[in-house]
N, C-alpha and C. Protein backbone atom coordinates (compact mmCIF):
# COMPACT_ATOMS: atom_id res chain seq x y z
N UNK A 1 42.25 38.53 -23.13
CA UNK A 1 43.38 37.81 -23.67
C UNK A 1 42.86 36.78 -24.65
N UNK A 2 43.67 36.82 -25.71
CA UNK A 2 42.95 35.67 -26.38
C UNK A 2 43.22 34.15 -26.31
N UNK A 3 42.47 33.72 -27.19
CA UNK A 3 42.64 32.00 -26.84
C UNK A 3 44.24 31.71 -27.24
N UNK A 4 44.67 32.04 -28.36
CA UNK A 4 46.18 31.91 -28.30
C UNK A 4 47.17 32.21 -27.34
N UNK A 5 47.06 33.46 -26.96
CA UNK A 5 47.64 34.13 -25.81
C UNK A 5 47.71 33.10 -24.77
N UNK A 6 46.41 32.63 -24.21
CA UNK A 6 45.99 31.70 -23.36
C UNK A 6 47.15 30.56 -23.35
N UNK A 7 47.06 29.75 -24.40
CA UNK A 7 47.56 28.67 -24.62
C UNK A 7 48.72 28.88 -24.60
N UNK A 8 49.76 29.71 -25.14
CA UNK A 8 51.29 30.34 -24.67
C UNK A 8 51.65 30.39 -23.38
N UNK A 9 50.60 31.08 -22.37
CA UNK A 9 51.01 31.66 -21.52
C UNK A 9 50.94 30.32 -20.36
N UNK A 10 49.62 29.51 -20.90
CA UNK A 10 49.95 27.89 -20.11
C UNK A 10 51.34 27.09 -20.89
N UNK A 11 51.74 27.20 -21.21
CA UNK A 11 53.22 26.30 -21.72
C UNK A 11 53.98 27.27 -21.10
N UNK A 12 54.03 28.67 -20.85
CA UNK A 12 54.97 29.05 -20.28
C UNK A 12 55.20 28.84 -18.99
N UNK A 13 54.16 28.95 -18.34
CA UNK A 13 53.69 28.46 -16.95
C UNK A 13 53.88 26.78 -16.55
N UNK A 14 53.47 25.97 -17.55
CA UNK A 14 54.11 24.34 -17.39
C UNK A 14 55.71 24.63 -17.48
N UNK A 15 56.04 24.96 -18.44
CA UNK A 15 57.58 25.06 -18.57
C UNK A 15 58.26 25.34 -17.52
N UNK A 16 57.82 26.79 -16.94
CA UNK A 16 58.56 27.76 -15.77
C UNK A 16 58.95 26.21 -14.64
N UNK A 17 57.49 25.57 -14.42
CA UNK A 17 57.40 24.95 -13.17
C UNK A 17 58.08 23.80 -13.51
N UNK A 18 58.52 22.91 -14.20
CA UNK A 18 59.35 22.12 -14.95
C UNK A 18 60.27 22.00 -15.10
N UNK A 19 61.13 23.36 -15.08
CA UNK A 19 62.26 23.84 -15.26
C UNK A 19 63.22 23.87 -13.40
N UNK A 20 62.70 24.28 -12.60
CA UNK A 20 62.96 24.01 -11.33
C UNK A 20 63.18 22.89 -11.13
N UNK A 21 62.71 21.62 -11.44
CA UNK A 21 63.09 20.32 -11.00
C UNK A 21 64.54 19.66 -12.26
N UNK A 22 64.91 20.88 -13.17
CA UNK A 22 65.83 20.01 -14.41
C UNK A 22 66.89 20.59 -14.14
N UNK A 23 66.75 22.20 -13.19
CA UNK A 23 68.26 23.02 -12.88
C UNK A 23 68.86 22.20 -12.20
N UNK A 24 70.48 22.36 -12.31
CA UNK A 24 71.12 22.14 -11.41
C UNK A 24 71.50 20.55 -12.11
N UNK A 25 70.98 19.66 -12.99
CA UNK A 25 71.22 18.52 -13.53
C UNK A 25 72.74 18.02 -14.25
N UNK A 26 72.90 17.19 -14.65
CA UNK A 26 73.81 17.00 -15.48
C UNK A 26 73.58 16.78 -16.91
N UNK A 27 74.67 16.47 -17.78
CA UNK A 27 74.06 16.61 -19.04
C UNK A 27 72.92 15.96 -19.38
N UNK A 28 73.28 14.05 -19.16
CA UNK A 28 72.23 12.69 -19.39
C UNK A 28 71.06 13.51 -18.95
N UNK A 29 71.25 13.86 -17.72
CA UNK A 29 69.68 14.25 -16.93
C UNK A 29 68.97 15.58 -17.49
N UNK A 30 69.97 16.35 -18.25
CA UNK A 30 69.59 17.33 -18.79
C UNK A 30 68.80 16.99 -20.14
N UNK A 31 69.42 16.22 -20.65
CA UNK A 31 68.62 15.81 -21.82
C UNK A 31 67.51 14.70 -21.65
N UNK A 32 67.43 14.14 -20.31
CA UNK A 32 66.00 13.29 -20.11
C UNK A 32 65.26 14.31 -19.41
N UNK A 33 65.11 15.28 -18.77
CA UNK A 33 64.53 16.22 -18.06
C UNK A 33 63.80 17.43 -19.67
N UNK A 34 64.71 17.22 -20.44
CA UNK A 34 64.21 18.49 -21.60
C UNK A 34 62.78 17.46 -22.15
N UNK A 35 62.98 15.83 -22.19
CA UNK A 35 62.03 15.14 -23.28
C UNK A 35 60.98 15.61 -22.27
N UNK A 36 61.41 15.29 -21.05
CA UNK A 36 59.91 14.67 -20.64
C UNK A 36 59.29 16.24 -20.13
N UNK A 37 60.20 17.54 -20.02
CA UNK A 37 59.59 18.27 -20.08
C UNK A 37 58.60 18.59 -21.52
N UNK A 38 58.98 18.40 -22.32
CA UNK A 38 58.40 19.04 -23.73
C UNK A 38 57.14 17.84 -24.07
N UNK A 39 57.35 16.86 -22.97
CA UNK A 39 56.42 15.81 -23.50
C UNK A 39 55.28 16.18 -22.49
N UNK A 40 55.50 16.90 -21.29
CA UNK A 40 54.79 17.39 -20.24
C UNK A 40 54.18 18.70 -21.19
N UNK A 41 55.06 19.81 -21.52
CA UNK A 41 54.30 20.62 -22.47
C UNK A 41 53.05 19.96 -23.58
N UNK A 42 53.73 19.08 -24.45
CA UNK A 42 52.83 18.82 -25.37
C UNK A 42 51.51 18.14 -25.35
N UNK A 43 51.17 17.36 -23.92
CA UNK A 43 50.34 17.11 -23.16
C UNK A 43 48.98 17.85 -22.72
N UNK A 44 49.97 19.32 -22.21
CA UNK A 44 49.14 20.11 -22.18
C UNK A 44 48.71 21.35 -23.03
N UNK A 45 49.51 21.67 -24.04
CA UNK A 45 49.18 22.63 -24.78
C UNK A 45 48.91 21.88 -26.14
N UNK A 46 49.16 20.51 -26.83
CA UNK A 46 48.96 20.03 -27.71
C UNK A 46 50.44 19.79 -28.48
N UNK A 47 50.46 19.11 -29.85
CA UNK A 47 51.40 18.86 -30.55
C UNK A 47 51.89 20.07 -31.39
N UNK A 48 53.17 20.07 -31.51
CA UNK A 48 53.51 21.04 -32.14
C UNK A 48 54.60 21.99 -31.43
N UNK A 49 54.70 21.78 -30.69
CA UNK A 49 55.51 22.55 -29.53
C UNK A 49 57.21 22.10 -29.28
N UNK A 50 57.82 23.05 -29.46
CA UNK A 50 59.35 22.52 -29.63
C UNK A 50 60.00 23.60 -28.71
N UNK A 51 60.68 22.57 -27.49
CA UNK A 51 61.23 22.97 -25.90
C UNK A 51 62.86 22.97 -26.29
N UNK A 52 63.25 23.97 -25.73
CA UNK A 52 64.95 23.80 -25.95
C UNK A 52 65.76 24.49 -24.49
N UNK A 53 65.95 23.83 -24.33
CA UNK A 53 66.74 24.03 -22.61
C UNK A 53 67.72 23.91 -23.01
N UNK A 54 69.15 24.92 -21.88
CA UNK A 54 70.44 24.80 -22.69
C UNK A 54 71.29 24.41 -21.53
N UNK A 55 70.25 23.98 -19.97
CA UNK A 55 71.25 23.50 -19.14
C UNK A 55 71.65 24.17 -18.10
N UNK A 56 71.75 25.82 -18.72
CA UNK A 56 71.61 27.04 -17.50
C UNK A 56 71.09 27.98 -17.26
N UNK A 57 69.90 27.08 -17.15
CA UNK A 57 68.77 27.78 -16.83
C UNK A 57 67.69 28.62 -18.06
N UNK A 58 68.54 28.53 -19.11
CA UNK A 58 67.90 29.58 -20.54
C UNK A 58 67.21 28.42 -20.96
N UNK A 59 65.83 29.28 -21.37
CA UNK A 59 64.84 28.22 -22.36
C UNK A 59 64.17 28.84 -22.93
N UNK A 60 63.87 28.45 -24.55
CA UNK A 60 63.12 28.61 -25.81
C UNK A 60 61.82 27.49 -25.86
N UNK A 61 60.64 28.38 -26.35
CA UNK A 61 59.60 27.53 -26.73
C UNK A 61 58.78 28.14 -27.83
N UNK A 62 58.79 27.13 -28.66
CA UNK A 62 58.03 27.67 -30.12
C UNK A 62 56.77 26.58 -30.07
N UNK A 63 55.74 28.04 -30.75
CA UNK A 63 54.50 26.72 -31.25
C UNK A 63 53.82 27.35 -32.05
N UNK A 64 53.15 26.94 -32.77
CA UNK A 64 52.35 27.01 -33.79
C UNK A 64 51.73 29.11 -33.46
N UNK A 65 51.33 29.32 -31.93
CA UNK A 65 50.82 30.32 -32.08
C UNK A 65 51.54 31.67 -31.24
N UNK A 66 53.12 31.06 -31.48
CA UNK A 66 54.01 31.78 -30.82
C UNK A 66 55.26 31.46 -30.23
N UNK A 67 55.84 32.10 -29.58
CA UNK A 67 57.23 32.29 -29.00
C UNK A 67 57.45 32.70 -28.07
N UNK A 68 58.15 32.38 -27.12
CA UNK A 68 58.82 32.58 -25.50
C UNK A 68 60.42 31.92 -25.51
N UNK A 69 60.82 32.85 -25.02
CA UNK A 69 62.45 32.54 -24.72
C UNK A 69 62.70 33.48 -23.47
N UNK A 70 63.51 32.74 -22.73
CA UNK A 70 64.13 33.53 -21.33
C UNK A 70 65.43 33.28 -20.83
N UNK A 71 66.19 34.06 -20.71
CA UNK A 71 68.01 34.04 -21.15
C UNK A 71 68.13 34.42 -19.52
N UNK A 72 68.97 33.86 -18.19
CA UNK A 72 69.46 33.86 -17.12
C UNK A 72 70.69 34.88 -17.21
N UNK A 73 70.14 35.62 -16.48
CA UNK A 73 71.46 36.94 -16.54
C UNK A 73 71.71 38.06 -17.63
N UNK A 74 70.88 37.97 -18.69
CA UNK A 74 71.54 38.83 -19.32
C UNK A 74 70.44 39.64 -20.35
N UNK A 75 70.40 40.86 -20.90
CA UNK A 75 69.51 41.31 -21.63
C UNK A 75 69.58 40.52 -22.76
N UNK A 76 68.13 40.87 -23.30
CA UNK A 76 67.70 40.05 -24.76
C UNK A 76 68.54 41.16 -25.59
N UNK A 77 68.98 40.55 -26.90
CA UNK A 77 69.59 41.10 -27.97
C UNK A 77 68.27 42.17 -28.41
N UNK A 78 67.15 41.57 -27.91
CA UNK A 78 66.25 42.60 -28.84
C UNK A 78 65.36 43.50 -27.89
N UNK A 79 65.83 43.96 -26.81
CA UNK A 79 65.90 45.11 -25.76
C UNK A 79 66.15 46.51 -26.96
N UNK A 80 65.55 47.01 -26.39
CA UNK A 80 65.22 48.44 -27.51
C UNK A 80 66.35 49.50 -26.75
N UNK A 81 66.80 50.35 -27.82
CA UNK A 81 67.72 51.21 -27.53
C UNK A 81 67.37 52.16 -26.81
N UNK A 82 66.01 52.30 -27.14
CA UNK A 82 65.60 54.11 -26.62
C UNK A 82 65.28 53.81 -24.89
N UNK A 83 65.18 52.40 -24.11
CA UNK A 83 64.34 52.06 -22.96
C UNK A 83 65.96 51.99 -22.11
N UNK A 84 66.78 52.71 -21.77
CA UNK A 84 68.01 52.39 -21.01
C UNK A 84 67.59 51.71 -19.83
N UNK A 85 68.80 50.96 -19.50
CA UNK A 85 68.82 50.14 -18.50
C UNK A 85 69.61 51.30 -16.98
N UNK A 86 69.16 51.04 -15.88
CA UNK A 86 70.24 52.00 -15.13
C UNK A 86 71.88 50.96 -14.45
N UNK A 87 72.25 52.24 -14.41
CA UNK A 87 73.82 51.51 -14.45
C UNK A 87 73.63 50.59 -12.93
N UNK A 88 74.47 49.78 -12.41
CA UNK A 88 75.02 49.12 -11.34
C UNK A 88 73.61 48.39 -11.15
N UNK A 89 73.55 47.47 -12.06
CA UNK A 89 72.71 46.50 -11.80
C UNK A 89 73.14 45.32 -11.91
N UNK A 90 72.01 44.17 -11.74
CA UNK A 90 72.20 42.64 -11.95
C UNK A 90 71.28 42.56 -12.43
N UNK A 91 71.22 41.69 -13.77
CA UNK A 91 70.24 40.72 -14.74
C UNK A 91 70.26 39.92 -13.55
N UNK A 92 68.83 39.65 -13.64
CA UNK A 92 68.46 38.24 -13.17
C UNK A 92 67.96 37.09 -13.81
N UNK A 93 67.10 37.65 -14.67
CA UNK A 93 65.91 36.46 -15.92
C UNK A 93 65.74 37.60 -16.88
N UNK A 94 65.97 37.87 -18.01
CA UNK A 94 65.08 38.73 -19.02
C UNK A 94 64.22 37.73 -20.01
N UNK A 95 63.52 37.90 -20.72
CA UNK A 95 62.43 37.01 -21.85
C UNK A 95 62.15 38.03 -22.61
N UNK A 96 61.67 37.11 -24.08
CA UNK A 96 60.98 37.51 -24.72
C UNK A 96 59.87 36.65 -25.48
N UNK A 97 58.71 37.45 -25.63
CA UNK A 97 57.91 36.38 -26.41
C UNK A 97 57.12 37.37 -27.46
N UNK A 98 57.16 36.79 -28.00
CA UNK A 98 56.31 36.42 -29.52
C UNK A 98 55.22 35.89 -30.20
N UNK A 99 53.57 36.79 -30.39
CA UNK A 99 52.54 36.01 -30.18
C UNK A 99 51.94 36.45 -31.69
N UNK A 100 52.43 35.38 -32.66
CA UNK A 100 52.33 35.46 -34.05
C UNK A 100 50.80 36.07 -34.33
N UNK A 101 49.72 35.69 -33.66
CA UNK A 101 47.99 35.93 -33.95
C UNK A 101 47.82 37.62 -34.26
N UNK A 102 48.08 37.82 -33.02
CA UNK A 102 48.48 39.45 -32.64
C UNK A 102 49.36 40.39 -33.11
N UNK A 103 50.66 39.48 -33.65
CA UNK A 103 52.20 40.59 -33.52
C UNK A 103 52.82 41.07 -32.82
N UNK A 104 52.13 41.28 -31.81
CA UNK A 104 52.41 41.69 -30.28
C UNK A 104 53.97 41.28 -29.62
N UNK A 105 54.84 42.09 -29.49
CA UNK A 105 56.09 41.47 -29.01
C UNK A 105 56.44 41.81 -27.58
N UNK A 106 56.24 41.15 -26.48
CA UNK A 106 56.64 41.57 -25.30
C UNK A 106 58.13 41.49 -24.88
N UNK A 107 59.03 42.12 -24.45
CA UNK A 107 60.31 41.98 -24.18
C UNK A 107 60.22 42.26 -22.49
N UNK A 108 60.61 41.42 -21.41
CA UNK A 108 61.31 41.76 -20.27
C UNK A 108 62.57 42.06 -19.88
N UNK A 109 62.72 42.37 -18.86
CA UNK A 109 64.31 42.45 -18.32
C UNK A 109 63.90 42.34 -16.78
N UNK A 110 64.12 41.02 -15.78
CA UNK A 110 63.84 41.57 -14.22
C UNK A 110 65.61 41.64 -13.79
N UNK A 111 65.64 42.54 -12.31
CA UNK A 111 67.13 42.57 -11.96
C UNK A 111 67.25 43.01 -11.06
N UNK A 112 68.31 43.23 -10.27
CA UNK A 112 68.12 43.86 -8.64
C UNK A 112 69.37 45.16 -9.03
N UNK A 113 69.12 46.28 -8.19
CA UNK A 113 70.17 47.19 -7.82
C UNK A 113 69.96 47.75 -6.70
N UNK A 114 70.78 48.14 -5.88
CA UNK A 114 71.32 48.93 -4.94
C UNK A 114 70.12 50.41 -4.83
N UNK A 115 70.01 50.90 -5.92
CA UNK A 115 69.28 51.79 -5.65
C UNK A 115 67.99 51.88 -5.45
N UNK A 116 67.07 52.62 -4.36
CA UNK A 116 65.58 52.57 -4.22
C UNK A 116 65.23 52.68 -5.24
N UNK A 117 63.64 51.77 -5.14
CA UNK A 117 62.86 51.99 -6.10
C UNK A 117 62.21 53.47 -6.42
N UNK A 118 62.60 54.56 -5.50
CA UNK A 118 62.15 56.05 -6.07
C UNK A 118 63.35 56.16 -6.79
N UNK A 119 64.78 56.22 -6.63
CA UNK A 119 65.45 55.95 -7.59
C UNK A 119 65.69 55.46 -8.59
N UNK A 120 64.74 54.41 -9.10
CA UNK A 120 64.89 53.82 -10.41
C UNK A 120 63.15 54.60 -11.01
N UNK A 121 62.18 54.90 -10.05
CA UNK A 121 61.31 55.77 -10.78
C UNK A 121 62.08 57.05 -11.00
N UNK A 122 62.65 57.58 -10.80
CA UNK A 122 63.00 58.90 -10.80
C UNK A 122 64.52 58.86 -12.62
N UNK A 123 64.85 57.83 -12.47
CA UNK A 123 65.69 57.84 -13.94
C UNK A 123 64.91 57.13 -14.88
N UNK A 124 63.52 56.82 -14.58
CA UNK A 124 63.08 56.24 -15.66
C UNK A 124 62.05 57.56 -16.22
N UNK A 125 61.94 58.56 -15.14
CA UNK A 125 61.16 59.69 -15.48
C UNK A 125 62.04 60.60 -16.31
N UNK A 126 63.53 60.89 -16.15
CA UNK A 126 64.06 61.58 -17.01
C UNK A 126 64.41 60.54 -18.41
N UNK A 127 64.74 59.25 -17.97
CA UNK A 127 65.10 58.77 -19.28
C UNK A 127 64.15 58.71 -20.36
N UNK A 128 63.04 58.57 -19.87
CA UNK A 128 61.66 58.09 -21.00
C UNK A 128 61.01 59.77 -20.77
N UNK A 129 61.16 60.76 -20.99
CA UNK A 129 60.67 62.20 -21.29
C UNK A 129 60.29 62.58 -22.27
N UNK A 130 60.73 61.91 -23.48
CA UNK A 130 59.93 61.96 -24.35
C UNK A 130 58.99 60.86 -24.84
N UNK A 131 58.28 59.82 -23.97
CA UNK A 131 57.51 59.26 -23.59
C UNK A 131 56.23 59.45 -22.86
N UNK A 132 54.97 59.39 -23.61
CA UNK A 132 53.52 59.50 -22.63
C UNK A 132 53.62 59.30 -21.40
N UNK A 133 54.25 59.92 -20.07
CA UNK A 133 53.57 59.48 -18.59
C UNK A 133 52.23 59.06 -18.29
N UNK A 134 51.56 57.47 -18.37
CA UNK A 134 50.06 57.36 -18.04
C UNK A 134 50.12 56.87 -17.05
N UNK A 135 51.02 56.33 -16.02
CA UNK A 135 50.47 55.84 -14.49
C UNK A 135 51.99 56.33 -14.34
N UNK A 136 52.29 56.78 -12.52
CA UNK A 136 53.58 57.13 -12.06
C UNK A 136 52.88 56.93 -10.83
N UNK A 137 53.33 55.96 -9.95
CA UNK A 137 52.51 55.77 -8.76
C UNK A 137 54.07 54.77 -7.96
N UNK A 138 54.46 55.60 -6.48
CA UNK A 138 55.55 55.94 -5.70
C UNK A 138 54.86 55.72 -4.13
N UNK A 139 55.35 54.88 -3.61
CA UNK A 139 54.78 54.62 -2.00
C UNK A 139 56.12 54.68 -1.23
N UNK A 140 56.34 55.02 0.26
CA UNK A 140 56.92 54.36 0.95
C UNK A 140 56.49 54.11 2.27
N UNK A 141 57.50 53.35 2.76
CA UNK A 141 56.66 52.31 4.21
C UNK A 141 58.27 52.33 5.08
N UNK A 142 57.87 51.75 6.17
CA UNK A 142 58.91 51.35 6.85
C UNK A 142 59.72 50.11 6.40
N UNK A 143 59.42 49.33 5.96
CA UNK A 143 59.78 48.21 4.99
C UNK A 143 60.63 48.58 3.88
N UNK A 144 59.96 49.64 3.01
CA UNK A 144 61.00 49.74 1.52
C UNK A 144 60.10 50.66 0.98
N UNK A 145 60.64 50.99 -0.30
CA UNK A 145 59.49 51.83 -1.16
C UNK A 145 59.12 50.76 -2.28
N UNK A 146 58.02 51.75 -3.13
CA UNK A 146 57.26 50.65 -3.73
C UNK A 146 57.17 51.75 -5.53
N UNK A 147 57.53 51.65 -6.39
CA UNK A 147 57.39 52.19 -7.64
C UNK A 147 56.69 51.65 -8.61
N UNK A 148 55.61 52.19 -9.20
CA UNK A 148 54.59 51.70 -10.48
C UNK A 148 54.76 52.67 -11.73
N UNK A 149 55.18 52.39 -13.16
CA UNK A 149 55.06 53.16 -13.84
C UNK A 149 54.77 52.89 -15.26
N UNK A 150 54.58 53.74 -15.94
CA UNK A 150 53.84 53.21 -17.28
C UNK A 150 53.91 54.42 -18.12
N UNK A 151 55.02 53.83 -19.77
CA UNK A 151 54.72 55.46 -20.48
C UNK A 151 54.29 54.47 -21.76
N UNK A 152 53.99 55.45 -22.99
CA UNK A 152 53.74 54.69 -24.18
C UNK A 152 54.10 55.86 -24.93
N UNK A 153 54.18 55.43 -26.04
CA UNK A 153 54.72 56.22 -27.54
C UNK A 153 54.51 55.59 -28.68
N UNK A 154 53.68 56.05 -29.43
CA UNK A 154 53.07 55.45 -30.53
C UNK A 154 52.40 53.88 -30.33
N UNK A 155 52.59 53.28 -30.73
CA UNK A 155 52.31 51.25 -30.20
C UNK A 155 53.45 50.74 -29.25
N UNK A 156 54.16 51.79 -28.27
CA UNK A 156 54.63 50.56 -27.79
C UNK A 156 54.32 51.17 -26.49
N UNK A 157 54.38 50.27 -25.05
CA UNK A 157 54.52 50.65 -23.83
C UNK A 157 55.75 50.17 -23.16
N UNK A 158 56.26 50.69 -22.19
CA UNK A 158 56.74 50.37 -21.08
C UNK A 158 56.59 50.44 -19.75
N UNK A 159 56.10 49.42 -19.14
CA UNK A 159 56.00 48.98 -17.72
C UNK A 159 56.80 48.93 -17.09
N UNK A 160 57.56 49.71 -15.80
CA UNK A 160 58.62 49.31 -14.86
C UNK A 160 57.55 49.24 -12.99
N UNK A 161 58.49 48.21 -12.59
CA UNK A 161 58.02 47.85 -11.38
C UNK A 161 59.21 47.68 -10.16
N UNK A 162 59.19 48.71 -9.75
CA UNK A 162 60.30 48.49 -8.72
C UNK A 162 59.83 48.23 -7.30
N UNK A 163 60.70 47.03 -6.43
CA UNK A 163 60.54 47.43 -5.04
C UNK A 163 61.40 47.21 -4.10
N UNK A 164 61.58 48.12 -2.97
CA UNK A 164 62.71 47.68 -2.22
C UNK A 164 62.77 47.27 -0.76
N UNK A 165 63.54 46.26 -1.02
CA UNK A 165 63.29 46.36 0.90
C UNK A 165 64.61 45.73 1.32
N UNK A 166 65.33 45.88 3.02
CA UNK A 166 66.62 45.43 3.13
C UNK A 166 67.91 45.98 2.18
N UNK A 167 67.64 47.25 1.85
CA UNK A 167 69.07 47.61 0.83
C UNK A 167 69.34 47.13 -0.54
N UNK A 168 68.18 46.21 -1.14
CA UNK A 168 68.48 46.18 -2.36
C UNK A 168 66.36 46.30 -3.12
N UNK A 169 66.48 46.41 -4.46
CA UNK A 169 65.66 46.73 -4.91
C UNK A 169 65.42 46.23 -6.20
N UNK A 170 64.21 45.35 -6.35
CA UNK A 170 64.05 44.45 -7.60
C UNK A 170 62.66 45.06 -8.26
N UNK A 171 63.86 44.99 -9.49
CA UNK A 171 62.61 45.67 -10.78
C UNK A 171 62.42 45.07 -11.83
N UNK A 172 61.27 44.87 -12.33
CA UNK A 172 60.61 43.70 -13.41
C UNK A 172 60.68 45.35 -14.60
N UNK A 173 60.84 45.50 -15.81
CA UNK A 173 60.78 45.99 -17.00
C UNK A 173 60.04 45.56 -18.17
N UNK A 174 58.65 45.74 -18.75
CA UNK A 174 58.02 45.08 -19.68
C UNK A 174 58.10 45.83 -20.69
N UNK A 175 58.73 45.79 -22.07
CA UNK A 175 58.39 46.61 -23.35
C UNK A 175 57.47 46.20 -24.05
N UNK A 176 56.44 46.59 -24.60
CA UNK A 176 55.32 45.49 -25.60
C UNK A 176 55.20 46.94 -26.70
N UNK A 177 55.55 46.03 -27.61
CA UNK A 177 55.05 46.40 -28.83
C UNK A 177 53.89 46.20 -29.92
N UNK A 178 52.83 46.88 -30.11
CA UNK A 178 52.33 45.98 -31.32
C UNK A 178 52.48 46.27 -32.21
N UNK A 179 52.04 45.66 -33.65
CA UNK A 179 52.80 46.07 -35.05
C UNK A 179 51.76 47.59 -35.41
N UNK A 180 52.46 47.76 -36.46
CA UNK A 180 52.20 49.35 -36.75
C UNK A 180 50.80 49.00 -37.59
N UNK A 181 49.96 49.85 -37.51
CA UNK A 181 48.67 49.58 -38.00
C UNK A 181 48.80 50.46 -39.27
């Protein structure tokens, strides 16, 4: 990972943990909770860094060697067409970030549904078919099942991670792109 990468991924990580103590606030507190978060960021990742909290729970962070944003509930506008989502779900957190050095664009989506995680491997195997299969790795236990998968197509990948246990089943979604060489 590189040193930029690095330094993103610590502001995202100060932020994340920052952000737990500002939910749930009111406005005043919302807007003294954003300074002293971004003043807590800039502390540690340096100057230059511009924090934007919107109060529920969504937050943007720009800096000099990149971008992170993470929207509560709902897909990013820039979720790719060809990666379907499966029906009867819940958004939980999706993000995206942006690592100017590289080009590199990672997009998430995490969310819970009803259906096992061999069920969400099993529509991500017909949906992505015309996609490289390089890892497809499926467990189950008495607990829940457990889904790992990974296709790519030209520069981009997709990562899905499902697991279930108790009747419902939470799956993290990573798209990364890098730019076209």
């Amino acid at each position: 990972m590189g040193t930029k990468k690095r330094a993103l991924s610590s502001v995202v990580v100060a932020l994340a943990s920052l952000l737990l103590v500002a939910t749930g606030c009111g406005k005043a507190a919302d807007k003294l909770s954003e300074k002293a978060t971004e003043k807590a960021i800039e502390s540690a990742a340096g100057e230059g860094v511009d924090v934007d909290l919107d109060g529920d729970g969504n937050f943007a962070i720009e800096t000099e060697d990149g971008s992170y944003s993470a929207q509560v509930g709902k897909v990013p506008a820039s979720w790719p067409d060809d990666v379907p989502l499966p029906p009867d779900l819940t958004v939980v957190q999706s993000g995206t970030e942006m690592a100017d050095a590289e080009g590199i664009t990672t997009t998430s989506v995490s969310f819970t549904t009803n259906a096992t995680a061999s069920a969400v491997a099993e529509f991500y195997t017909d949906a992505l078919s015309d996609w490289t299969d390089t890892m497809n790795s499926t467990s189950s236990a008495d607990s829940g099942d457990f889904s790992q998968l990974m296709y790519e197509k030209g520069d981009r990948t997709v990562v899905i991670i499902a697991a279930s246990s108790e009747g419902e089943t939470q799956v993290t979604i990573n798209h990364t792109e890098a730019p076209a060489q």
